[in-house]
PDB file of N, CA and C in Angstrom:
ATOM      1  N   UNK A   1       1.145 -17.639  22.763  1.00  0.00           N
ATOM      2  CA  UNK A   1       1.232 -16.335  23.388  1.00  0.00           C
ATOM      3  C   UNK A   1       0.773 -15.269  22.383  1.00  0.00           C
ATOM      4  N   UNK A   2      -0.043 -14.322  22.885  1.00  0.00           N
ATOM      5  CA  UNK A   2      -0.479 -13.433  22.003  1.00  0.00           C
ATOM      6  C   UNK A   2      -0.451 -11.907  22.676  1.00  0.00           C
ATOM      7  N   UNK A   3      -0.036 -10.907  22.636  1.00  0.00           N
ATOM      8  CA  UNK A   3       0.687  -9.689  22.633  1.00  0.00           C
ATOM      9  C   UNK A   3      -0.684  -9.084  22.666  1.00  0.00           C
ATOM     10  N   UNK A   4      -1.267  -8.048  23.304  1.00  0.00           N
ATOM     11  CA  UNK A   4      -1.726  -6.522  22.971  1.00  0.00           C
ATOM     12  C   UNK A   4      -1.155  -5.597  23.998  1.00  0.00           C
ATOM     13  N   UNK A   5      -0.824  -4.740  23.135  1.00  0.00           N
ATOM     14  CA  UNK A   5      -0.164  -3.729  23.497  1.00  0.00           C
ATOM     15  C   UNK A   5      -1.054  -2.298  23.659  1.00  0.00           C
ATOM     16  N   UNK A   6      -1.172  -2.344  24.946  1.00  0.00           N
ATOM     17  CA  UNK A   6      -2.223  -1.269  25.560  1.00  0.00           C
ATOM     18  C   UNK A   6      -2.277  -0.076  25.361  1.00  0.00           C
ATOM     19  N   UNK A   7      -3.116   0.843  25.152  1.00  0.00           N
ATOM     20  CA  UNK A   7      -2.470   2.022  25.199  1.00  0.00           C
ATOM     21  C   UNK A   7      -3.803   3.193  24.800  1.00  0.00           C
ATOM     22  N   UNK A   8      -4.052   3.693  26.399  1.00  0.00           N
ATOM     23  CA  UNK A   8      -5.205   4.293  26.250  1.00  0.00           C
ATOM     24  C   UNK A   8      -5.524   5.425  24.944  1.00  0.00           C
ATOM     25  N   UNK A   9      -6.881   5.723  24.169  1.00  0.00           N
ATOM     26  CA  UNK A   9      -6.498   6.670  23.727  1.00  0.00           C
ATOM     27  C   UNK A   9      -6.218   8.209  23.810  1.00  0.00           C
ATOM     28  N   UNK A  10      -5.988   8.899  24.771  1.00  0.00           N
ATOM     29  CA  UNK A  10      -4.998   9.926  24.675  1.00  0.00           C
ATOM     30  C   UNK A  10      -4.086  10.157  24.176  1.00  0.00           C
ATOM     31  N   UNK A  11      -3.156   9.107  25.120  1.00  0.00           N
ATOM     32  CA  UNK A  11      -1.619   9.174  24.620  1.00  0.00           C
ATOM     33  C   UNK A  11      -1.525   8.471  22.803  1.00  0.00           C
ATOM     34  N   UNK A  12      -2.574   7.386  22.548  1.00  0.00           N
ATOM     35  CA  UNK A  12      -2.198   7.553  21.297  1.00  0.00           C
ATOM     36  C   UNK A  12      -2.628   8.424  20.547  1.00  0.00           C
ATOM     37  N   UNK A  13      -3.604   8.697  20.979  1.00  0.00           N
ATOM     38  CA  UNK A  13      -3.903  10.191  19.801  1.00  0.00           C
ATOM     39  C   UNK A  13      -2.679  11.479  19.906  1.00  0.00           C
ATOM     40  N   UNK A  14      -2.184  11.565  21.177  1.00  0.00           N
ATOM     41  CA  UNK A  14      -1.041  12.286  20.916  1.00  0.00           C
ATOM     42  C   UNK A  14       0.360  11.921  20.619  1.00  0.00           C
ATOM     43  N   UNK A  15       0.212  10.679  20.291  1.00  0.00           N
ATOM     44  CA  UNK A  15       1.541  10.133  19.954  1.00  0.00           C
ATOM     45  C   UNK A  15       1.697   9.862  17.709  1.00  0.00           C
ATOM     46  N   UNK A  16      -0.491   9.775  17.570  1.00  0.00           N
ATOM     47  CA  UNK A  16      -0.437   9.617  16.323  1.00  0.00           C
ATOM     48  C   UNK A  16      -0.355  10.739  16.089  1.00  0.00           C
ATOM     49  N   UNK A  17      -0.722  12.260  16.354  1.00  0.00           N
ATOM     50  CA  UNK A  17      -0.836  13.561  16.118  1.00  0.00           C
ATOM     51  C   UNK A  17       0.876  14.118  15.686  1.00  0.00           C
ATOM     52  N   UNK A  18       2.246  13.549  16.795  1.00  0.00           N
ATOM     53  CA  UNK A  18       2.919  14.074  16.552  1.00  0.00           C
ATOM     54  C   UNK A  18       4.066  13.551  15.603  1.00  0.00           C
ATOM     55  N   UNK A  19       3.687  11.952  15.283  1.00  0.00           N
ATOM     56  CA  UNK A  19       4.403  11.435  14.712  1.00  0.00           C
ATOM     57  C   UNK A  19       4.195  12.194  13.295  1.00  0.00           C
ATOM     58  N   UNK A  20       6.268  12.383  13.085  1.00  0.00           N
ATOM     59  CA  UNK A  20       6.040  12.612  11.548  1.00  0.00           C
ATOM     60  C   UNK A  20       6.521  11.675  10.113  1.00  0.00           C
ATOM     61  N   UNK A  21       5.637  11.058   9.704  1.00  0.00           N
ATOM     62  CA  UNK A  21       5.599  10.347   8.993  1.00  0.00           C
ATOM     63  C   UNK A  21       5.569  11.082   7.389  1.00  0.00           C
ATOM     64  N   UNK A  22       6.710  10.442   6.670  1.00  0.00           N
ATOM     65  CA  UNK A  22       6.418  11.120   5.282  1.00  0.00           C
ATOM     66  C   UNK A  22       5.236  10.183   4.730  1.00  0.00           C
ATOM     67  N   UNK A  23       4.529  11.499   3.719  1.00  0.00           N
ATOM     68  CA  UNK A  23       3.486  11.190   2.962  1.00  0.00           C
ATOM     69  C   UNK A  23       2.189  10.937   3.282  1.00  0.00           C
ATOM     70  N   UNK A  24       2.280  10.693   4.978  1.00  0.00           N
ATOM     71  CA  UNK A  24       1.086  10.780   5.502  1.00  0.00           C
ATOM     72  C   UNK A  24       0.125  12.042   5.587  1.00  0.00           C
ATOM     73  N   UNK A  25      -0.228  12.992   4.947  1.00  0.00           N
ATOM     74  CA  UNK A  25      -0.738  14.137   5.101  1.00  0.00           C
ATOM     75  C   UNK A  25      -1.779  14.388   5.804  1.00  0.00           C
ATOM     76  N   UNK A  26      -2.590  12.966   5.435  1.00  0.00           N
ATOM     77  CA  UNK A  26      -4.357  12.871   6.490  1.00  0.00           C
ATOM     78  C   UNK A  26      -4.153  12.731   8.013  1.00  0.00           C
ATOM     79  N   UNK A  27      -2.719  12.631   8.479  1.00  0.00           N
ATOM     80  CA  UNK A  27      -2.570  12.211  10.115  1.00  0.00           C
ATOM     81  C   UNK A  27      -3.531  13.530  10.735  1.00  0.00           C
ATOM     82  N   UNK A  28      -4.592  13.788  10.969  1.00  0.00           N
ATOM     83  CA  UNK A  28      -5.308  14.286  11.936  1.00  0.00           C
ATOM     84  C   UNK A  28      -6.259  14.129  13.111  1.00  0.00           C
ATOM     85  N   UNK A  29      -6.443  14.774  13.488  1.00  0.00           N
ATOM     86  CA  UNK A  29      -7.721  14.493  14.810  1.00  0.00           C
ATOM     87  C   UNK A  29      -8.927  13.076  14.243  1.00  0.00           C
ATOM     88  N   UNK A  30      -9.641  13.643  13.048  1.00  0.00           N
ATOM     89  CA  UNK A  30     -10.228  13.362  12.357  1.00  0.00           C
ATOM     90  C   UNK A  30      -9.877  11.750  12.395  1.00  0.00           C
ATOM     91  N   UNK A  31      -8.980  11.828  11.433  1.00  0.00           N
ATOM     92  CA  UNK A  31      -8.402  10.294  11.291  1.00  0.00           C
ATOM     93  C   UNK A  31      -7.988   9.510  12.227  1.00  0.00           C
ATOM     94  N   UNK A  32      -7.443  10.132  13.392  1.00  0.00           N
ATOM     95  CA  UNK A  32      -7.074   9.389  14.279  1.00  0.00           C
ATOM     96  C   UNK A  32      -8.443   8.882  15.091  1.00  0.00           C
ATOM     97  N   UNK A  33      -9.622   9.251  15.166  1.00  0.00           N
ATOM     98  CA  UNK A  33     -10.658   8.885  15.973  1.00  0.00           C
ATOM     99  C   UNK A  33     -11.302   7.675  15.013  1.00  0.00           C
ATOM    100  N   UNK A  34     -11.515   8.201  13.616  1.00  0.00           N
ATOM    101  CA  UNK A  34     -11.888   7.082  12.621  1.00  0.00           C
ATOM    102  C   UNK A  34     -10.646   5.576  13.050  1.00  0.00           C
ATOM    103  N   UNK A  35      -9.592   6.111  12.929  1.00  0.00           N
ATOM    104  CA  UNK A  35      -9.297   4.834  13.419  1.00  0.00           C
ATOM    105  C   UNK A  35      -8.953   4.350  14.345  1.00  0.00           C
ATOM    106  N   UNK A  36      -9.238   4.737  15.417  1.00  0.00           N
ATOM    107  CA  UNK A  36      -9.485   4.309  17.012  1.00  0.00           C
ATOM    108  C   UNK A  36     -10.368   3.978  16.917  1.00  0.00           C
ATOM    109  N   UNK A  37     -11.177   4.136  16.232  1.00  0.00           N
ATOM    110  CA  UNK A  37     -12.945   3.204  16.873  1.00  0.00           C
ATOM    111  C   UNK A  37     -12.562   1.972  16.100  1.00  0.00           C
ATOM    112  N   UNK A  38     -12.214   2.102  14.731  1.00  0.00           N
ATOM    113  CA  UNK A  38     -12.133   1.261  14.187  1.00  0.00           C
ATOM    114  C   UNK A  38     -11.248  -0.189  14.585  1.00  0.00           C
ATOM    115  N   UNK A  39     -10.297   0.454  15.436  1.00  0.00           N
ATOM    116  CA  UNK A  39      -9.269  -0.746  16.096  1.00  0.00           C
ATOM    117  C   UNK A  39      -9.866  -0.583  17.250  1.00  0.00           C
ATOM    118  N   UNK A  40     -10.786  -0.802  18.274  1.00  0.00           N
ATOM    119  CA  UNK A  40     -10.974  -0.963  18.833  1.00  0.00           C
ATOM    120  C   UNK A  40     -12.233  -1.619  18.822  1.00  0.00           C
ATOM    121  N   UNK A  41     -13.100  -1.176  17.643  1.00  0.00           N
ATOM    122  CA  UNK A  41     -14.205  -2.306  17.868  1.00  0.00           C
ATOM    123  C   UNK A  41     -13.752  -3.732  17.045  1.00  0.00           C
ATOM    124  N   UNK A  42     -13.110  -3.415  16.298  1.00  0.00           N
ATOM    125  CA  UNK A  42     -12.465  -4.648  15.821  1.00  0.00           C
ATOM    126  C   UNK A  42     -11.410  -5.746  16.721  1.00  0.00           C
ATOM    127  N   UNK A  43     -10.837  -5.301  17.138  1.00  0.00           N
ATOM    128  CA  UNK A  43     -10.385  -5.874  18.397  1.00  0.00           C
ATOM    129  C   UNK A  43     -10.769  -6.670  19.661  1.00  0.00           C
ATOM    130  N   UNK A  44     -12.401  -6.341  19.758  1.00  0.00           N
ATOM    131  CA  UNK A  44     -12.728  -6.176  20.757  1.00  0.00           C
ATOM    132  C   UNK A  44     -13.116  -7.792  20.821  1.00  0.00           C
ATOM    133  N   UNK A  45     -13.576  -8.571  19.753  1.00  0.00           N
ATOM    134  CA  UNK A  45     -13.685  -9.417  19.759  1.00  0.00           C
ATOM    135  C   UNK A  45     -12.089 -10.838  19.378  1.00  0.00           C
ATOM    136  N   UNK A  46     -11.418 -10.384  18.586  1.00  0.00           N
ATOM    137  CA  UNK A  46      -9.769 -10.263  18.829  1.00  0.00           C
ATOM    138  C   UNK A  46      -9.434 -11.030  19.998  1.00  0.00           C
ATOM    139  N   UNK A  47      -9.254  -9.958  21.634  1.00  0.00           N
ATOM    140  CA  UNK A  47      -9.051  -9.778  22.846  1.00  0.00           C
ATOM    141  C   UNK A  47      -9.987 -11.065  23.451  1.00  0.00           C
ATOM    142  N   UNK A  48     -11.159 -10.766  23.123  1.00  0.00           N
ATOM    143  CA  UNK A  48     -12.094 -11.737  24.014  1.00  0.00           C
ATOM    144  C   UNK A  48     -11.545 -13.244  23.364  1.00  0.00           C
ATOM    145  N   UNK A  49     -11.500 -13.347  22.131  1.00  0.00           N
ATOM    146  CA  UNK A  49     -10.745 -14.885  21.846  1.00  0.00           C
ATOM    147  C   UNK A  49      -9.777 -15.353  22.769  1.00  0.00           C
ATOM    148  N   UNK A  50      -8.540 -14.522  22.176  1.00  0.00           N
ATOM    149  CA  UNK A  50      -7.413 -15.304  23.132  1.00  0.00           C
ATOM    150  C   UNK A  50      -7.292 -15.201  24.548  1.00  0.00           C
ATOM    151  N   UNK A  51      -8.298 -14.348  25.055  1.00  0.00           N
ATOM    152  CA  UNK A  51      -8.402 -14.224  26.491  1.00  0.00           C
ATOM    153  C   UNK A  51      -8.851 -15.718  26.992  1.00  0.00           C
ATOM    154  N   UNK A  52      -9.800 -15.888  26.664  1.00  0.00           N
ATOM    155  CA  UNK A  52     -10.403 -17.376  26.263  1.00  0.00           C
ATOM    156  C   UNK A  52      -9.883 -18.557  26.272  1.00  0.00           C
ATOM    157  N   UNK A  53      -8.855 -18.309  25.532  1.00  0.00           N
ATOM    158  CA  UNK A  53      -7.769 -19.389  25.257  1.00  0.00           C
ATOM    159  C   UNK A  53      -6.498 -19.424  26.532  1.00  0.00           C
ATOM    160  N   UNK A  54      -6.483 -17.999  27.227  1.00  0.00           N
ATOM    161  CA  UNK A  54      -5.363 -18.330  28.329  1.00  0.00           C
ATOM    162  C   UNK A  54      -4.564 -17.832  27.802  1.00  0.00           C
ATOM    163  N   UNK A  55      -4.041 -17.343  26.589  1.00  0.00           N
ATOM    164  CA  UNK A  55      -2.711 -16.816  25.942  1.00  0.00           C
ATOM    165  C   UNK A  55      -2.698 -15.124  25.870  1.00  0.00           C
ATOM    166  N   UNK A  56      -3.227 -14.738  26.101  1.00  0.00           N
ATOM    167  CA  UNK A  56      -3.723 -13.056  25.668  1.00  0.00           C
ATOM    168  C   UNK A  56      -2.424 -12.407  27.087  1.00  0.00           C
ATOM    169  N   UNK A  57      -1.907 -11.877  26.799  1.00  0.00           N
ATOM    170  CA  UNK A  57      -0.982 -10.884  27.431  1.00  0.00           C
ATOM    171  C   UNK A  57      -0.646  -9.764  27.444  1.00  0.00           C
ATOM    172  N   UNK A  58      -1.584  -8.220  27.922  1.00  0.00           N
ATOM    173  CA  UNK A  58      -1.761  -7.328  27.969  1.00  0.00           C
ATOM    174  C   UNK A  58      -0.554  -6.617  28.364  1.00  0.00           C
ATOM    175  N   UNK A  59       0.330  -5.532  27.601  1.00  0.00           N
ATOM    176  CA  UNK A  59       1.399  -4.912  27.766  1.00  0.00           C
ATOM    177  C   UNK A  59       1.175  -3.273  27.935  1.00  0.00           C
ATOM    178  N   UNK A  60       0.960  -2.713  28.957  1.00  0.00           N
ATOM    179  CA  UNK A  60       0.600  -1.613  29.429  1.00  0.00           C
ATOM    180  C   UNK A  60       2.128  -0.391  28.692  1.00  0.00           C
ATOM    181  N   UNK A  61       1.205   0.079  27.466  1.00  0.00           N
ATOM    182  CA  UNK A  61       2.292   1.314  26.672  1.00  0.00           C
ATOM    183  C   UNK A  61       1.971   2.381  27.338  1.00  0.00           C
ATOM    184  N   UNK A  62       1.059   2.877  27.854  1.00  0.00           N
ATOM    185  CA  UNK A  62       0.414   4.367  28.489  1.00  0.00           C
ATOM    186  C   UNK A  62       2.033   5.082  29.128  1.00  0.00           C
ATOM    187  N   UNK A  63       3.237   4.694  28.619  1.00  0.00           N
ATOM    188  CA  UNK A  63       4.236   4.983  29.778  1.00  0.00           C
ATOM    189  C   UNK A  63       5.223   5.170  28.232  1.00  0.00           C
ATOM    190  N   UNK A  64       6.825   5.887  28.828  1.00  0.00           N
ATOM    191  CA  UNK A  64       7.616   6.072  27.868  1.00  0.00           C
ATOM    192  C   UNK A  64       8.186   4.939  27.241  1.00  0.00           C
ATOM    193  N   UNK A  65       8.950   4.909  26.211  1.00  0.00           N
ATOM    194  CA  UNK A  65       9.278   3.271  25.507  1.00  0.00           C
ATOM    195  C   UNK A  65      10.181   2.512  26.060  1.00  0.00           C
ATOM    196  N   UNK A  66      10.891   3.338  26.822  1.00  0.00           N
ATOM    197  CA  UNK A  66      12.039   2.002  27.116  1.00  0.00           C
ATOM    198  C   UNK A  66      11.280   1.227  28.661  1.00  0.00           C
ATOM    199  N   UNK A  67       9.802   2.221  28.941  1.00  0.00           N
ATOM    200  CA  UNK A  67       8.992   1.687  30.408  1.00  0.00           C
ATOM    201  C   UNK A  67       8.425   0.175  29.566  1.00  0.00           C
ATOM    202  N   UNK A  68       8.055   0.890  28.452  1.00  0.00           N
ATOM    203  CA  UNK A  68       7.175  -0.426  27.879  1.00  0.00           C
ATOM    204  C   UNK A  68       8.100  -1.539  27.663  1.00  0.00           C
ATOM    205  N   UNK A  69       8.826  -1.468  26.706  1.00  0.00           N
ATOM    206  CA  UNK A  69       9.894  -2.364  26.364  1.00  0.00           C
ATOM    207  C   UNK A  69      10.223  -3.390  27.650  1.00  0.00           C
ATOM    208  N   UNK A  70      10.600  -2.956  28.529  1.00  0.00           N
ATOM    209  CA  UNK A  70      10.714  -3.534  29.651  1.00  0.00           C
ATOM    210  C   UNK A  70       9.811  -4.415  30.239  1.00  0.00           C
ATOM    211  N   UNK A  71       8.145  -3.960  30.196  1.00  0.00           N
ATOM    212  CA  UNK A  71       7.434  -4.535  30.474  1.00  0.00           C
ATOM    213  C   UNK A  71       7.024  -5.881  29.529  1.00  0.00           C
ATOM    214  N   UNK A  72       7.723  -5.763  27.962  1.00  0.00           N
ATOM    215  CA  UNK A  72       7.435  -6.812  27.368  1.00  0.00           C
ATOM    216  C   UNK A  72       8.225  -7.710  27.620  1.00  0.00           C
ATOM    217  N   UNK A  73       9.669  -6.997  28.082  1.00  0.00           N
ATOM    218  CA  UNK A  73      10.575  -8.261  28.695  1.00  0.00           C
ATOM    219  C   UNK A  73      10.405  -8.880  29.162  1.00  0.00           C
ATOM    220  N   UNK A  74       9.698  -8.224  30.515  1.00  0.00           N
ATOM    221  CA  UNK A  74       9.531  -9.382  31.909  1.00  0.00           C
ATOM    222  C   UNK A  74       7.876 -10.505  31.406  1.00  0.00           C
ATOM    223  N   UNK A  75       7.513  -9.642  30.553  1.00  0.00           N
ATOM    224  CA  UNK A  75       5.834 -10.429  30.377  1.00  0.00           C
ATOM    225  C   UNK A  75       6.378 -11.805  29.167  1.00  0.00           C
ATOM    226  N   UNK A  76       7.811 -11.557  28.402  1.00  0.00           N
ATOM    227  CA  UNK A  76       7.825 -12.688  27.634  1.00  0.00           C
ATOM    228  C   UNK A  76       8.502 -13.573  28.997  1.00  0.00           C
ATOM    229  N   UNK A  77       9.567 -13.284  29.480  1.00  0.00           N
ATOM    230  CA  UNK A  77      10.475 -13.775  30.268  1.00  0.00           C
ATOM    231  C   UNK A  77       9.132 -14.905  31.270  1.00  0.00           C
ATOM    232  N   UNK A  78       8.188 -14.116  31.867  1.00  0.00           N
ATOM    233  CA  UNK A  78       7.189 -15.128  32.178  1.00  0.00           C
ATOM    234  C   UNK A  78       6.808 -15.889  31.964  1.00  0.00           C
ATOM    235  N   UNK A  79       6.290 -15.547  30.760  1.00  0.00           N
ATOM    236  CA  UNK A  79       5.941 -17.027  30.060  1.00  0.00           C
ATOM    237  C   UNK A  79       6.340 -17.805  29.849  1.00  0.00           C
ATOM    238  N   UNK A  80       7.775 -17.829  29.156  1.00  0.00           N
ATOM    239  CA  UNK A  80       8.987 -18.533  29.153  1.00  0.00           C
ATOM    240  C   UNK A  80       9.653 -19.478  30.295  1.00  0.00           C
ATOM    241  N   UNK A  81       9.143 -18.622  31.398  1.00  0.00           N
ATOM    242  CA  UNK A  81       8.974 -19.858  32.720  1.00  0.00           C
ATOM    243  C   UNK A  81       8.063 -20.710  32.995  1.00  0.00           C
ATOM    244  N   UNK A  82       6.969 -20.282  32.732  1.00  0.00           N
ATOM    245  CA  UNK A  82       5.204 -20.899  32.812  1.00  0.00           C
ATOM    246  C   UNK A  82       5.579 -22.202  31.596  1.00  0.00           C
ATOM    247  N   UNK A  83       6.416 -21.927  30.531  1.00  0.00           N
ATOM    248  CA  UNK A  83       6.340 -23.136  29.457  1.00  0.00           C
ATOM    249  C   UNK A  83       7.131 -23.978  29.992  1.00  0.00           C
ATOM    250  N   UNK A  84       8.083 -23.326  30.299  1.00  0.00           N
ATOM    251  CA  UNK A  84       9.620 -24.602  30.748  1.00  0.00           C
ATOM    252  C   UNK A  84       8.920 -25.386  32.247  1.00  0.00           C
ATOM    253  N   UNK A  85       7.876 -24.646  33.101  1.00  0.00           N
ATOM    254  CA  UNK A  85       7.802 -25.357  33.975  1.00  0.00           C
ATOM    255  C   UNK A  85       6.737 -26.642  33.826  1.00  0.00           C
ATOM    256  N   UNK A  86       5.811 -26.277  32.618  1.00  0.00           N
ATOM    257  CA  UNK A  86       5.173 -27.363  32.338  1.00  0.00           C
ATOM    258  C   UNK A  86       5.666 -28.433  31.656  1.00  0.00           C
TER     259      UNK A  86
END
């Protein structure tokens, strides 16, 4: 089983914008696009592997945390049936 955790970039750019992190001083616009491309073209091939493989399990964050959280519940809880039934 392999996890990505979705999450268009808007909300992360406004979620990296407001997080306050000590010592991070570079958290800006700037940086946040440098590394959105960067995780995303890197990824991109990532995604297409384990998609491949049948294990890839997309967890839709675009929503508040305890929406997501939830959604990882029921997406492990799935699988967890899909194994026991084989």
């Amino acid at each position: 089983l392999v996890l990505f955790f979705n999450c268009n970039e808007s909300v992360a750019r406004d979620r990296y914008l407001t997080r306050k992190l000590e010592g991070r001083l570079t958290d800006n616009n700037e940086m946040f696009q440098r590394r959105y491309n960067e995780f995303t073209l890197l990824n991109r091939a990532v995604l297409e592997y384990y998609s491949g493989l049948g294990v890839l399990v997309t967890i839709d964050t675009n929503v508040e945390t305890t929406i997501s959280y939830q959604r990882l519940v029921a997406a492990l809880k799935l699988d967890n049936e899909r194994r026991e039934s084989h």
